[in-house]
PDB file of N, CA and C in Angstrom:
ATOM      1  N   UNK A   1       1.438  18.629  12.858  1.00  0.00           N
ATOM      2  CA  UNK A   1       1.176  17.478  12.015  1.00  0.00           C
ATOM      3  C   UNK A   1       2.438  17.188  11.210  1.00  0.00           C
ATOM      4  N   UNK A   2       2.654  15.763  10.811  1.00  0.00           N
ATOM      5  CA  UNK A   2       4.109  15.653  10.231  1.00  0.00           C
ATOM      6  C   UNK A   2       4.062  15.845   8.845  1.00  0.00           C
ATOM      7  N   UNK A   3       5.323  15.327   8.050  1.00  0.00           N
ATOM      8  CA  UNK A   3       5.192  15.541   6.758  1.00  0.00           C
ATOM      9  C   UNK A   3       3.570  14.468   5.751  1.00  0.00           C
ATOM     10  N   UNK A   4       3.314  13.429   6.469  1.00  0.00           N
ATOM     11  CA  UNK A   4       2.064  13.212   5.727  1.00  0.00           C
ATOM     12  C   UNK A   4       0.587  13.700   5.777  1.00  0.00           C
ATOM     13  N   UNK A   5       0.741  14.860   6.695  1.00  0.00           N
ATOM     14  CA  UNK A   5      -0.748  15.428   6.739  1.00  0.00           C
ATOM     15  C   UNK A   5      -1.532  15.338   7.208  1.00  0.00           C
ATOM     16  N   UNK A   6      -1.775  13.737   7.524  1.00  0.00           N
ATOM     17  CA  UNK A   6      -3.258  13.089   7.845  1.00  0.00           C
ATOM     18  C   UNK A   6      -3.501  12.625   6.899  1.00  0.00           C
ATOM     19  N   UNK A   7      -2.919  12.285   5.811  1.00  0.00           N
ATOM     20  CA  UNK A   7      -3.535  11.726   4.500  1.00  0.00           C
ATOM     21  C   UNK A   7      -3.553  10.482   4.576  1.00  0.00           C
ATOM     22  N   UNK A   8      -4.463  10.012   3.953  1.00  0.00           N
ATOM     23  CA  UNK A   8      -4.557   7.886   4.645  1.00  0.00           C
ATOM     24  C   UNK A   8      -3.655   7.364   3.703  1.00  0.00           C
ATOM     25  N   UNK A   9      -3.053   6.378   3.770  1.00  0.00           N
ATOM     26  CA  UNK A   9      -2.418   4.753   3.665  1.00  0.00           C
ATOM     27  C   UNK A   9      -3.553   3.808   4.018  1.00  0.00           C
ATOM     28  N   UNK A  10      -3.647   3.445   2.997  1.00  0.00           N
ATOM     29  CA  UNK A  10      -4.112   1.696   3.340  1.00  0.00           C
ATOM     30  C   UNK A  10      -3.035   0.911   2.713  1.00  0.00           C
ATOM     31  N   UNK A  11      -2.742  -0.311   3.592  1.00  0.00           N
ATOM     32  CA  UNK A  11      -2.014  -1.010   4.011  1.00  0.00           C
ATOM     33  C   UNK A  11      -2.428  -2.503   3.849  1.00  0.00           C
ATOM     34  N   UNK A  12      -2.080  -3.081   2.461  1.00  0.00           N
ATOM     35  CA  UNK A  12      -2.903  -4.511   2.529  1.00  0.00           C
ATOM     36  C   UNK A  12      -2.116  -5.928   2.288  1.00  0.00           C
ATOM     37  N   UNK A  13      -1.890  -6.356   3.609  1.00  0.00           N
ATOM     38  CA  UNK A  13      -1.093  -7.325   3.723  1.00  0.00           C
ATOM     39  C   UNK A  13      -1.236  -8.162   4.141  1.00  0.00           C
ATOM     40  N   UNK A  14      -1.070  -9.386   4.333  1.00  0.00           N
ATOM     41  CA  UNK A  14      -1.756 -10.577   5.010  1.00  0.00           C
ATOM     42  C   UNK A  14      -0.906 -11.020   6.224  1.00  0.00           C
ATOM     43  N   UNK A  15      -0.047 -10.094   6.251  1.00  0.00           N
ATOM     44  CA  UNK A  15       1.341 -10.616   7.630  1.00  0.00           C
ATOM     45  C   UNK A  15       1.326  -8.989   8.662  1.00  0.00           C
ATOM     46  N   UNK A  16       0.522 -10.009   9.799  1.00  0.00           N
ATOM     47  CA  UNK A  16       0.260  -8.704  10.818  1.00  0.00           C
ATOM     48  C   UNK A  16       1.814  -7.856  11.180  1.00  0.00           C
ATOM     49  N   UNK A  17       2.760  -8.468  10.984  1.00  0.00           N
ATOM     50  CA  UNK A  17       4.079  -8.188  11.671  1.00  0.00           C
ATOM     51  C   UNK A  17       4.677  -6.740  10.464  1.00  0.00           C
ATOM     52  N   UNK A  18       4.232  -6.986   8.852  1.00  0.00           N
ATOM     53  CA  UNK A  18       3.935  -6.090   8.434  1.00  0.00           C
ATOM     54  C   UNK A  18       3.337  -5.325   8.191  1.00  0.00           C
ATOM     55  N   UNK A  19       1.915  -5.072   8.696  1.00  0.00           N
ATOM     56  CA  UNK A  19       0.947  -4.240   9.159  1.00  0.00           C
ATOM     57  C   UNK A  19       1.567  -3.098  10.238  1.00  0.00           C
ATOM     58  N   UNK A  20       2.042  -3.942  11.254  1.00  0.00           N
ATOM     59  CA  UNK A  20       2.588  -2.711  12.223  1.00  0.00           C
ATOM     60  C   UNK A  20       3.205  -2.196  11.357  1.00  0.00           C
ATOM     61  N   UNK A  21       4.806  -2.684  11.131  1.00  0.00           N
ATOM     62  CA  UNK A  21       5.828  -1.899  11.078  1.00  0.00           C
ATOM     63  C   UNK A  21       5.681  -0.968  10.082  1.00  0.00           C
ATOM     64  N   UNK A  22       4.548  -0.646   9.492  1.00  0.00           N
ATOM     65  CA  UNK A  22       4.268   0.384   8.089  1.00  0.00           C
ATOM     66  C   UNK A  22       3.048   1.305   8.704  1.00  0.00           C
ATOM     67  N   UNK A  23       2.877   0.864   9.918  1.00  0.00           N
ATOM     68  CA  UNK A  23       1.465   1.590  10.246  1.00  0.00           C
ATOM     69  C   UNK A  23       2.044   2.267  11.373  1.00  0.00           C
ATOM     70  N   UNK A  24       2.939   2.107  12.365  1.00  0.00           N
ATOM     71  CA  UNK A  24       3.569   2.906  12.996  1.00  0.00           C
ATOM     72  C   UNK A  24       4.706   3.612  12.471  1.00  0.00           C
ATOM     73  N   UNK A  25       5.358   3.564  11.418  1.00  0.00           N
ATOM     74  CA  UNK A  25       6.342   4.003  10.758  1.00  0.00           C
ATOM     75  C   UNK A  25       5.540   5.256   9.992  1.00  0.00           C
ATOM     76  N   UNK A  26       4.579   4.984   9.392  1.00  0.00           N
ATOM     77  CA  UNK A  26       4.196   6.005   8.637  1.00  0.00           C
ATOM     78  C   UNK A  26       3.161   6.953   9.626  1.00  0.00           C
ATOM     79  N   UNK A  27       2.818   6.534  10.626  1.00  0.00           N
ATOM     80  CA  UNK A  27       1.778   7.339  11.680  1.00  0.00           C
ATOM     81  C   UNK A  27       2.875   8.113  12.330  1.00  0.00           C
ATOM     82  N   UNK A  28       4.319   7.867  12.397  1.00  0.00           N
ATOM     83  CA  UNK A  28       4.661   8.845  13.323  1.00  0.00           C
ATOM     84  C   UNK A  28       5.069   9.534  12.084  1.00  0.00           C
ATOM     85  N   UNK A  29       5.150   9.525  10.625  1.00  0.00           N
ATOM     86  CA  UNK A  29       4.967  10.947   9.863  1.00  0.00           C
ATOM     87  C   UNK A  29       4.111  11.663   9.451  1.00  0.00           C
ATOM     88  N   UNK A  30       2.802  11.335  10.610  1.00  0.00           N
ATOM     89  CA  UNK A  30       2.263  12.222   9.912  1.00  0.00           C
ATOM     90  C   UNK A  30       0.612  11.407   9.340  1.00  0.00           C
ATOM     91  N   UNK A  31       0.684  10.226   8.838  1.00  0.00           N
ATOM     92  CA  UNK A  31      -0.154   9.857   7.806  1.00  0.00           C
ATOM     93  C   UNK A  31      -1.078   9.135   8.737  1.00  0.00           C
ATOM     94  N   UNK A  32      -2.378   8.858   8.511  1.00  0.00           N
ATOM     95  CA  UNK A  32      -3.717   8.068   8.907  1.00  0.00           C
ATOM     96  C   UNK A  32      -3.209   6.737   8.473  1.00  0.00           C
ATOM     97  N   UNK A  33      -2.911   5.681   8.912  1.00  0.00           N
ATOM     98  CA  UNK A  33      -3.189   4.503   8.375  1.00  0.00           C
ATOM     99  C   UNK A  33      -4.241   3.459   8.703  1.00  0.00           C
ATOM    100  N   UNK A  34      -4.713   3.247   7.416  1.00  0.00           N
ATOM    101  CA  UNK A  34      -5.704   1.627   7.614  1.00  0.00           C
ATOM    102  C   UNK A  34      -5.098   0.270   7.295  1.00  0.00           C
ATOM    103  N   UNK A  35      -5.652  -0.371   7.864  1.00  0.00           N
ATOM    104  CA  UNK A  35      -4.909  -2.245   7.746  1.00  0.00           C
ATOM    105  C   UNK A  35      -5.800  -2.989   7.162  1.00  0.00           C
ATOM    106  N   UNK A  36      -5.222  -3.816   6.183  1.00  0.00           N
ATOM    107  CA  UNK A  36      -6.229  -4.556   5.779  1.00  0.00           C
ATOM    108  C   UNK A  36      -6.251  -6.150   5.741  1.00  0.00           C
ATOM    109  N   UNK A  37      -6.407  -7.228   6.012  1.00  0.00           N
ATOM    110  CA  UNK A  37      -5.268  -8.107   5.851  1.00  0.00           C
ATOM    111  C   UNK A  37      -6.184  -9.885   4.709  1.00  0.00           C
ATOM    112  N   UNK A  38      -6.945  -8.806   3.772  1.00  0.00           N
ATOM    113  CA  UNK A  38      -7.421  -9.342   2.908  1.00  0.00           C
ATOM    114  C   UNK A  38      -7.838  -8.399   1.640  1.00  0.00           C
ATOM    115  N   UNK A  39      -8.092  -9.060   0.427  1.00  0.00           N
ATOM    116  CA  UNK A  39      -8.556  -8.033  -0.477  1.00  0.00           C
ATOM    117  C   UNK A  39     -10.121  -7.450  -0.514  1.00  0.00           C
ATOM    118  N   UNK A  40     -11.045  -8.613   0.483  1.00  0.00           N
ATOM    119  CA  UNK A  40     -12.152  -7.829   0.947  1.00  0.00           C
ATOM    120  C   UNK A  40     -12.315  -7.186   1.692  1.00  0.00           C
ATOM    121  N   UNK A  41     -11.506  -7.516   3.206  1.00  0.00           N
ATOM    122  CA  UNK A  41     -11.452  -5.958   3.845  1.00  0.00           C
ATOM    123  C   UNK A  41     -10.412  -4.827   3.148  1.00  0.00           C
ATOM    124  N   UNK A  42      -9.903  -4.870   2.201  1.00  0.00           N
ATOM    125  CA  UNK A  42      -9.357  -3.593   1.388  1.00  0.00           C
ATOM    126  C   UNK A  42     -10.623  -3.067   0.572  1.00  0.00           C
ATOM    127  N   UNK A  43     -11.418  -3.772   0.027  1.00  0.00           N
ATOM    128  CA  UNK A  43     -12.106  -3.279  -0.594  1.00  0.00           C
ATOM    129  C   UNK A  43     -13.292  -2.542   0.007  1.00  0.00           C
ATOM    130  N   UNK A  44     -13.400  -2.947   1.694  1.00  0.00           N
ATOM    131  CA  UNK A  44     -14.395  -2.223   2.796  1.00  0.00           C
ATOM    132  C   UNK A  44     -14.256  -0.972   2.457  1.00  0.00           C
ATOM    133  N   UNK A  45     -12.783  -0.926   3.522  1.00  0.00           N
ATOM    134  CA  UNK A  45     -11.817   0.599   3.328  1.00  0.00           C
ATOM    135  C   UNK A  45     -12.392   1.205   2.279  1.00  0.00           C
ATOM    136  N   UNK A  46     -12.050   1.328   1.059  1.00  0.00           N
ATOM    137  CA  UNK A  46     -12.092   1.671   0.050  1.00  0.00           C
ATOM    138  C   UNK A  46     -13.536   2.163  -0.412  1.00  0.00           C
ATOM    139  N   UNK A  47     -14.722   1.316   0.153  1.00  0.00           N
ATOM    140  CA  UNK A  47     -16.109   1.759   0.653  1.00  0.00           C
ATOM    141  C   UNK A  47     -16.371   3.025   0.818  1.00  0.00           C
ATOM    142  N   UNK A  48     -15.599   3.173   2.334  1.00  0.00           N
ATOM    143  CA  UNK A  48     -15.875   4.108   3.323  1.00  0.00           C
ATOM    144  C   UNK A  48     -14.853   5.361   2.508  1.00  0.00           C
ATOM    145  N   UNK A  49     -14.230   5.606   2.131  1.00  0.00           N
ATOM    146  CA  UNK A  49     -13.365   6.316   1.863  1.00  0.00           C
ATOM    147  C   UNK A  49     -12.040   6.302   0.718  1.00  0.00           C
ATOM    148  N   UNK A  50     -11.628   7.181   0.339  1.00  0.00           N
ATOM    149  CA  UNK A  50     -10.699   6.953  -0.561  1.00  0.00           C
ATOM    150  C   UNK A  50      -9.081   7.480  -0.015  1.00  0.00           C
ATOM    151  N   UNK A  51      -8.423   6.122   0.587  1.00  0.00           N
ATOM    152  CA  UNK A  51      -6.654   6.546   0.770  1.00  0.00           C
ATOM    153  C   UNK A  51      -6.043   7.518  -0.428  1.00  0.00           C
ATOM    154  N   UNK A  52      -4.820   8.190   0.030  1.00  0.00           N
ATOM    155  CA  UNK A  52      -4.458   8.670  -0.812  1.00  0.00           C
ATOM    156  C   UNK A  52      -3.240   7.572  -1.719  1.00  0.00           C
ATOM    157  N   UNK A  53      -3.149   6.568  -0.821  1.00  0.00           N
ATOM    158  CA  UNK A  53      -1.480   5.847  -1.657  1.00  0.00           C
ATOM    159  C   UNK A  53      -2.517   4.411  -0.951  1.00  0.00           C
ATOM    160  N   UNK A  54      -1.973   3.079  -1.530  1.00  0.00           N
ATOM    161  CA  UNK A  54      -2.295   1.969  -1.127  1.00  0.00           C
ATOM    162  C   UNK A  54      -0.791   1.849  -1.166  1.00  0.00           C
ATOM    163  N   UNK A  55      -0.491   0.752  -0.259  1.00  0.00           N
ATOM    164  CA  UNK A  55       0.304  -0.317  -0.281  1.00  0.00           C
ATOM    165  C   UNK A  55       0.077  -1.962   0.015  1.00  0.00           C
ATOM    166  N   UNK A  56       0.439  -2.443  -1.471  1.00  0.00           N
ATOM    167  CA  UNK A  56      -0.662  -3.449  -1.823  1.00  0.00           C
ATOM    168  C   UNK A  56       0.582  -4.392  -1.731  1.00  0.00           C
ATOM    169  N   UNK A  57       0.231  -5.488  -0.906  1.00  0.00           N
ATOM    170  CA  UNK A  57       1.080  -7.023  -1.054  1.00  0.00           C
ATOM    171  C   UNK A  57       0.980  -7.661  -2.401  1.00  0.00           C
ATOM    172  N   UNK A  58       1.775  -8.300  -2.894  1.00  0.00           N
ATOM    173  CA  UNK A  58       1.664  -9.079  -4.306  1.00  0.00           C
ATOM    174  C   UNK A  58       0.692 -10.278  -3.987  1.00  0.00           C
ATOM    175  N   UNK A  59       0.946 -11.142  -2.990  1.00  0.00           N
ATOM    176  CA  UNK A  59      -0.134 -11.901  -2.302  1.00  0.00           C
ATOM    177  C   UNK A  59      -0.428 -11.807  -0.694  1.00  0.00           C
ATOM    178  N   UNK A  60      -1.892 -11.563  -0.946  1.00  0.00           N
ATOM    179  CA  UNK A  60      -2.628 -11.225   0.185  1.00  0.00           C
ATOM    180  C   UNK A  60      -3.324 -12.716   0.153  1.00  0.00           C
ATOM    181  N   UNK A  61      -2.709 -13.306   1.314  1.00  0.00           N
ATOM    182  CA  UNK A  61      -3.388 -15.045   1.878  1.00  0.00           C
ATOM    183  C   UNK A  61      -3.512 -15.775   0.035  1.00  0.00           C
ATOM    184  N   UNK A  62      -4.692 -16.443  -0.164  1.00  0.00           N
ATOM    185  CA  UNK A  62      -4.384 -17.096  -0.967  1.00  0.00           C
ATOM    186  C   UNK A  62      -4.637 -16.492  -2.282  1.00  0.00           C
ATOM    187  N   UNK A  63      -5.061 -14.923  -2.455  1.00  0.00           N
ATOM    188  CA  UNK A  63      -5.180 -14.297  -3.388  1.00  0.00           C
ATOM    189  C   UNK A  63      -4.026 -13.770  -4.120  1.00  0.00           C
ATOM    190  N   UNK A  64      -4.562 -12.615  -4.962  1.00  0.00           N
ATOM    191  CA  UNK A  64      -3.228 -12.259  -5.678  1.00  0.00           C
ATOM    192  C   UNK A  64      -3.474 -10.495  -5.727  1.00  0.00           C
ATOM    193  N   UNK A  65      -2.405  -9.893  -5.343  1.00  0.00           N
ATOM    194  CA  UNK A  65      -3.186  -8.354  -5.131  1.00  0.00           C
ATOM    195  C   UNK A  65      -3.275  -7.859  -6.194  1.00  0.00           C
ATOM    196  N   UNK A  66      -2.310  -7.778  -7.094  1.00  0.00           N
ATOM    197  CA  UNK A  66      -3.051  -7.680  -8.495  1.00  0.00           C
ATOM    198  C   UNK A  66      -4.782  -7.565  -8.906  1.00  0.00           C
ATOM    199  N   UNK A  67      -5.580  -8.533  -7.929  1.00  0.00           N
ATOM    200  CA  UNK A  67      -6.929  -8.587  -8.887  1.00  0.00           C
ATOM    201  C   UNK A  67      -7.552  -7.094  -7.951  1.00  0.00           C
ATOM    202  N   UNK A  68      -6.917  -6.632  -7.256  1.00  0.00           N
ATOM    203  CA  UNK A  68      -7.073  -5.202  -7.068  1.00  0.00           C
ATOM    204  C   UNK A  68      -6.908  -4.030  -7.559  1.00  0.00           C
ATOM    205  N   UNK A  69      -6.059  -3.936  -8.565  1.00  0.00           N
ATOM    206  CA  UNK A  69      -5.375  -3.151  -9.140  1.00  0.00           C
ATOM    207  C   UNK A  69      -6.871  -2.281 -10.058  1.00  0.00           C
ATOM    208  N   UNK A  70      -7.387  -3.086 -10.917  1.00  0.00           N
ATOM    209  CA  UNK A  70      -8.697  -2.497 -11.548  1.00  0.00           C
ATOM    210  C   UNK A  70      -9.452  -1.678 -10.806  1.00  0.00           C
ATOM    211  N   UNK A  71      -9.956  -2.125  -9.573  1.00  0.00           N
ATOM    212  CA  UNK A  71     -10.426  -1.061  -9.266  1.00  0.00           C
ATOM    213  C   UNK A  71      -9.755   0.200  -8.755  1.00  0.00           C
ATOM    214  N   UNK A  72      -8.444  -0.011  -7.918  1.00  0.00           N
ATOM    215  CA  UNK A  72      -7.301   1.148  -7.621  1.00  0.00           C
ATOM    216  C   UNK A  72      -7.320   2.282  -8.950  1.00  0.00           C
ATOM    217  N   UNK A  73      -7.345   1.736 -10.166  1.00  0.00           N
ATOM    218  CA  UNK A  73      -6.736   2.448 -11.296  1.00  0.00           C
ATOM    219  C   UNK A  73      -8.274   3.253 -11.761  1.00  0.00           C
ATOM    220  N   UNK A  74      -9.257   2.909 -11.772  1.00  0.00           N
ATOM    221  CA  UNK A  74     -10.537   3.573 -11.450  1.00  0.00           C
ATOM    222  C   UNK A  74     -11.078   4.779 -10.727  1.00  0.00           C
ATOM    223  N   UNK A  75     -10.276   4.609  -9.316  1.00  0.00           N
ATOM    224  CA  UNK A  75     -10.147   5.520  -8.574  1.00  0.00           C
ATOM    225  C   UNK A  75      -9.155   6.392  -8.286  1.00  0.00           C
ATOM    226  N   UNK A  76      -7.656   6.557  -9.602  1.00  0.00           N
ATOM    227  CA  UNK A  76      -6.866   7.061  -9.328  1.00  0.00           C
ATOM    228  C   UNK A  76      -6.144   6.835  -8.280  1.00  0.00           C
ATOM    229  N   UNK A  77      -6.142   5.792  -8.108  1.00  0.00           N
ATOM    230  CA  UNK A  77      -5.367   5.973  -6.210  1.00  0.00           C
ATOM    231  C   UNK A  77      -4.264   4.977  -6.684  1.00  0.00           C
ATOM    232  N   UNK A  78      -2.751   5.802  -6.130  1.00  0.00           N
ATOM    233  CA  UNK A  78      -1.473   5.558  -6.701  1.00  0.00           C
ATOM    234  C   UNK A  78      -1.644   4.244  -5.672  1.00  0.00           C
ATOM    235  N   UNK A  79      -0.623   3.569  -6.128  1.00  0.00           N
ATOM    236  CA  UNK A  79      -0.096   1.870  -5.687  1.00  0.00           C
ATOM    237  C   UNK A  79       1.195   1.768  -5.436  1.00  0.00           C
ATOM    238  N   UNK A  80       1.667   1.394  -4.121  1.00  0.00           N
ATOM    239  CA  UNK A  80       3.123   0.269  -4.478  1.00  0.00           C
ATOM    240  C   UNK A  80       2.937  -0.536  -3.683  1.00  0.00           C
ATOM    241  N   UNK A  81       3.378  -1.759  -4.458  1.00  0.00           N
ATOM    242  CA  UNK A  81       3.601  -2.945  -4.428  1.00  0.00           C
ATOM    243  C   UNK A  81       4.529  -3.313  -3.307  1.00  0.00           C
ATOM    244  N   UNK A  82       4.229  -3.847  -2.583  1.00  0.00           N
ATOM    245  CA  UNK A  82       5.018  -4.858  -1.562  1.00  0.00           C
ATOM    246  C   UNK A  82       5.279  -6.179  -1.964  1.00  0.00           C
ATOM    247  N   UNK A  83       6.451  -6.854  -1.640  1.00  0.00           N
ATOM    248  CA  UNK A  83       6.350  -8.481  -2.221  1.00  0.00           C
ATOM    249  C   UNK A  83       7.952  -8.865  -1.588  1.00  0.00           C
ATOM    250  N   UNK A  84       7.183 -10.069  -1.081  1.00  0.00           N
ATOM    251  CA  UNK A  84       8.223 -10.713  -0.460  1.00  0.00           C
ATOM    252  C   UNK A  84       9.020 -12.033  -1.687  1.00  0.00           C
ATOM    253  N   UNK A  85       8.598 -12.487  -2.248  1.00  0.00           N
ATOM    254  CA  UNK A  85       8.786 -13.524  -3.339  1.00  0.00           C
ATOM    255  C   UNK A  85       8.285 -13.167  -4.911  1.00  0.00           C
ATOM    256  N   UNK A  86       6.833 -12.954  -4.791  1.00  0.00           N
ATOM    257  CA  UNK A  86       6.571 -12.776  -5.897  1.00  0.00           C
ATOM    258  C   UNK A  86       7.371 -11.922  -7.214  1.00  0.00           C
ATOM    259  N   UNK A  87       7.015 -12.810  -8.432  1.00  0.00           N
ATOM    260  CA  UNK A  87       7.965 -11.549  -9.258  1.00  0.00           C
ATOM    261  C   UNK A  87       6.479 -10.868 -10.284  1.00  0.00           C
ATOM    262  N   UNK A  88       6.704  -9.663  -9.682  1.00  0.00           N
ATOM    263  CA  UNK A  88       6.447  -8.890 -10.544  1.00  0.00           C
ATOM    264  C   UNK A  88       6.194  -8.550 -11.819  1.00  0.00           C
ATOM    265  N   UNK A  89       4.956  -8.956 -12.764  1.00  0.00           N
ATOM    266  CA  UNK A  89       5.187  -8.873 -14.397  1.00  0.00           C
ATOM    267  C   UNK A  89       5.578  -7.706 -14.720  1.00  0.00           C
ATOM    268  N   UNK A  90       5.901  -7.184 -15.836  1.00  0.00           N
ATOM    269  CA  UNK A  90       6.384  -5.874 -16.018  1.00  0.00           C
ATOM    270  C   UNK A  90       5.212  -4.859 -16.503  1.00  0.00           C
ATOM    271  N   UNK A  91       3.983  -5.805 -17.097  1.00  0.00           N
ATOM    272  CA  UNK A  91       2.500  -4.629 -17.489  1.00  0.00           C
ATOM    273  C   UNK A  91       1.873  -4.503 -15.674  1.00  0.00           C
ATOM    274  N   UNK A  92       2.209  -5.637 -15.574  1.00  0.00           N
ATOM    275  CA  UNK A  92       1.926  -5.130 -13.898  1.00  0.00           C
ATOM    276  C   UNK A  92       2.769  -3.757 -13.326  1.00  0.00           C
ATOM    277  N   UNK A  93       3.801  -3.962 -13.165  1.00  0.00           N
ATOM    278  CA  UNK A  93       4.666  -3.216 -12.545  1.00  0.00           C
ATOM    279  C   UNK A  93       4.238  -1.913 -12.721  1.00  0.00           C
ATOM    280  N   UNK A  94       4.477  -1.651 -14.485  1.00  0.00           N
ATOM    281  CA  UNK A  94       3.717  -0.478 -14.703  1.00  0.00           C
ATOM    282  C   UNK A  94       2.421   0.486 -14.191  1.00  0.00           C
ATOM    283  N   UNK A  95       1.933  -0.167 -13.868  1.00  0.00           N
ATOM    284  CA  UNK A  95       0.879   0.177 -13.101  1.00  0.00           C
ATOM    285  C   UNK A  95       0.946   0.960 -11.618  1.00  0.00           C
ATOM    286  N   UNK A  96       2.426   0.545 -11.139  1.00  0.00           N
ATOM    287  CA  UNK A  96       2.392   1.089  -9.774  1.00  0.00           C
ATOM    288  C   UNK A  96       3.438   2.129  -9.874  1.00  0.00           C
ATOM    289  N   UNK A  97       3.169   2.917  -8.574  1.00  0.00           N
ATOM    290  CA  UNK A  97       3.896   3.916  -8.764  1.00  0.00           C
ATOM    291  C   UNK A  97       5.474   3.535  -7.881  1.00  0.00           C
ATOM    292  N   UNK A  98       5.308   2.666  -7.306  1.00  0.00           N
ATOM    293  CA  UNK A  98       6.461   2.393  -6.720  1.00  0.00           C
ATOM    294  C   UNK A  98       6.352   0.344  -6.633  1.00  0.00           C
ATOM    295  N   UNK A  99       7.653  -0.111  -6.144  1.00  0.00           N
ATOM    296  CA  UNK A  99       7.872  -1.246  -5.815  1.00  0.00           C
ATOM    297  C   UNK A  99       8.606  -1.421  -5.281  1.00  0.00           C
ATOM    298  N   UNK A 100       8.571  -2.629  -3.459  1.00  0.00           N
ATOM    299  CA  UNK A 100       9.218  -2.356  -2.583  1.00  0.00           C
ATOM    300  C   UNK A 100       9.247  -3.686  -2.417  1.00  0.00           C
ATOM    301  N   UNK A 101      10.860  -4.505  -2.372  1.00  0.00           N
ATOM    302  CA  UNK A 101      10.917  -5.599  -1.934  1.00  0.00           C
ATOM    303  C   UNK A 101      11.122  -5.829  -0.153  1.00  0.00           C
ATOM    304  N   UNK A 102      10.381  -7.102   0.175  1.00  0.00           N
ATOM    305  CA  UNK A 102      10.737  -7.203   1.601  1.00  0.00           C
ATOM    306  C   UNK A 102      11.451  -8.399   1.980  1.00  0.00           C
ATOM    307  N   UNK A 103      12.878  -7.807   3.000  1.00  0.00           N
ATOM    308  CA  UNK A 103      12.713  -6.537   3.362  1.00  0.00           C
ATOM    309  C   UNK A 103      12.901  -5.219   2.996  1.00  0.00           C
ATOM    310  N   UNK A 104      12.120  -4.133   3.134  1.00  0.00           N
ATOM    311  CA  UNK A 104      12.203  -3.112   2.750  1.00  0.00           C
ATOM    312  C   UNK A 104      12.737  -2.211   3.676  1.00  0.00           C
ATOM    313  N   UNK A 105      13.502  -0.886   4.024  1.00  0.00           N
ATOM    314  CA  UNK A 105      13.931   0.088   4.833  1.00  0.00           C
ATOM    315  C   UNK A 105      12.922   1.091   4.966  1.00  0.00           C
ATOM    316  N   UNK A 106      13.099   1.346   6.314  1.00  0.00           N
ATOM    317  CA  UNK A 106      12.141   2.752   6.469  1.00  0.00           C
ATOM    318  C   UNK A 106      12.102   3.858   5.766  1.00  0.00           C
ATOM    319  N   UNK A 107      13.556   3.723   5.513  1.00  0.00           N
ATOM    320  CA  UNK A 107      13.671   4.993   4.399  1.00  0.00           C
ATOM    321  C   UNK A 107      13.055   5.075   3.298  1.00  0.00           C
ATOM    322  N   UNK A 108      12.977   3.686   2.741  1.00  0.00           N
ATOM    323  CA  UNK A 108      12.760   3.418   1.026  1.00  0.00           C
ATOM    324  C   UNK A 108      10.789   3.763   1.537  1.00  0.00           C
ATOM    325  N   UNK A 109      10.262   3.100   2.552  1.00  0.00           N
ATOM    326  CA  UNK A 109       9.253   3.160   2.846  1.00  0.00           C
ATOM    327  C   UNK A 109       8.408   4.433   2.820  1.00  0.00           C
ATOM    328  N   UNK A 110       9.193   5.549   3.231  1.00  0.00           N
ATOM    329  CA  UNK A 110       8.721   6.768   3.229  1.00  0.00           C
ATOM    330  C   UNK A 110       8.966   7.517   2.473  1.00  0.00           C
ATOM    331  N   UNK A 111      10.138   7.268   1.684  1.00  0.00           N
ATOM    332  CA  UNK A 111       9.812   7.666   0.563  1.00  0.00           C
ATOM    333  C   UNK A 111       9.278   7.804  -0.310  1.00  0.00           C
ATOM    334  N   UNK A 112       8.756   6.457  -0.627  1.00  0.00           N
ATOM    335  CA  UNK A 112       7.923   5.730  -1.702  1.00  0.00           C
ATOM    336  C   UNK A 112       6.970   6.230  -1.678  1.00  0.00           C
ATOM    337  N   UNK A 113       5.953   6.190   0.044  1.00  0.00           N
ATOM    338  CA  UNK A 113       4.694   6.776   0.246  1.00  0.00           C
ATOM    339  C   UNK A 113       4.589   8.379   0.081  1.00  0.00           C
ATOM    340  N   UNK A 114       5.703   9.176   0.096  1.00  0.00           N
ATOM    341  CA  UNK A 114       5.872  10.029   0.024  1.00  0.00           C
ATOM    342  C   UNK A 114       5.830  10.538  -1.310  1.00  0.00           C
ATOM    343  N   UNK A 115       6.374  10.045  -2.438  1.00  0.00           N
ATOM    344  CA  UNK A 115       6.635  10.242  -3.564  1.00  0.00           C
ATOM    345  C   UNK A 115       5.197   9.713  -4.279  1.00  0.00           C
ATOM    346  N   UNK A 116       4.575   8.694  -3.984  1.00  0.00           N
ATOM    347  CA  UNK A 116       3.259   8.315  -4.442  1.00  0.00           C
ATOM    348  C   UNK A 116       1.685   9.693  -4.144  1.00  0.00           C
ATOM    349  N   UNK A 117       1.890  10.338  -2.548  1.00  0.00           N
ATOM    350  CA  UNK A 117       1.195  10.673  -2.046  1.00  0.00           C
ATOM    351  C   UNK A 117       1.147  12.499  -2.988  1.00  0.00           C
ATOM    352  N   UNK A 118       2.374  12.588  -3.266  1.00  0.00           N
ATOM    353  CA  UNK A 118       2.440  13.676  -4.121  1.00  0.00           C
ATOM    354  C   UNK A 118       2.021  13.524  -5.443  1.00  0.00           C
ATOM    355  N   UNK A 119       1.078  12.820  -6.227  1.00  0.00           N
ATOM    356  CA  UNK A 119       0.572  12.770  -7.380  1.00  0.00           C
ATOM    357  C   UNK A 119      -0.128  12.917  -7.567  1.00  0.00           C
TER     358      UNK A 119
END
């Protein structure tokens, strides 16, 4: 098993093209990933089980991932932020354990999840 364990990622983004590249990137270290590509199917996931790290889009389709965050912080379950445009407030920011502009590097990617997944 690789360095993530089997430990889940959920993955909530509204751009399938970033769905893969974070769901095969982080599956060959190791980690379970789920896809989500709305904030109600994130909140399914989240149903069934508890990820250990989310990686949450700033906007998911016409929402805002933010109005996720309340319940994330409820359940302890660390956050970083993905965002292609959006800026970031800073009481927001706070909140996550990481923040990753796109594009982002594989490296920064696994790290991040890496460094989140250890908390």
């Amino acid at each position: 098993m690789g360095v993530g364990g089997g430990a889940a990622v959920l993955v909530v983004d509204d751009e399938p093209a970033i769905r893969l590249l974070v769901r095969v990137n982080l599956e060959l270290e190791g980690y379970d990933v789920l896809e989500a590509s709305s904030l109600d199917e994130a909140r399914s996931h989240l149903d069934g089980g508890e990820p250990a790290v989310v990686l949450l889009d700033m906007r998911v389709g016409a929402d805002r991932g933010e109005a996720l965050l309340d319940e994330l912080d409820a359940r302890a379950i660390p956050v970083i932020f993905i965002s292609g445009s959006a800026e970031i407030q800073p009481d927001v920011a706070r909140r996550a354990a990481a923040s990753l502009g796109k594009p982002f590097t594989i490296d920064d990617l696994l790290a991040a999840v890496r460094s989140a997944a250890a908390r």
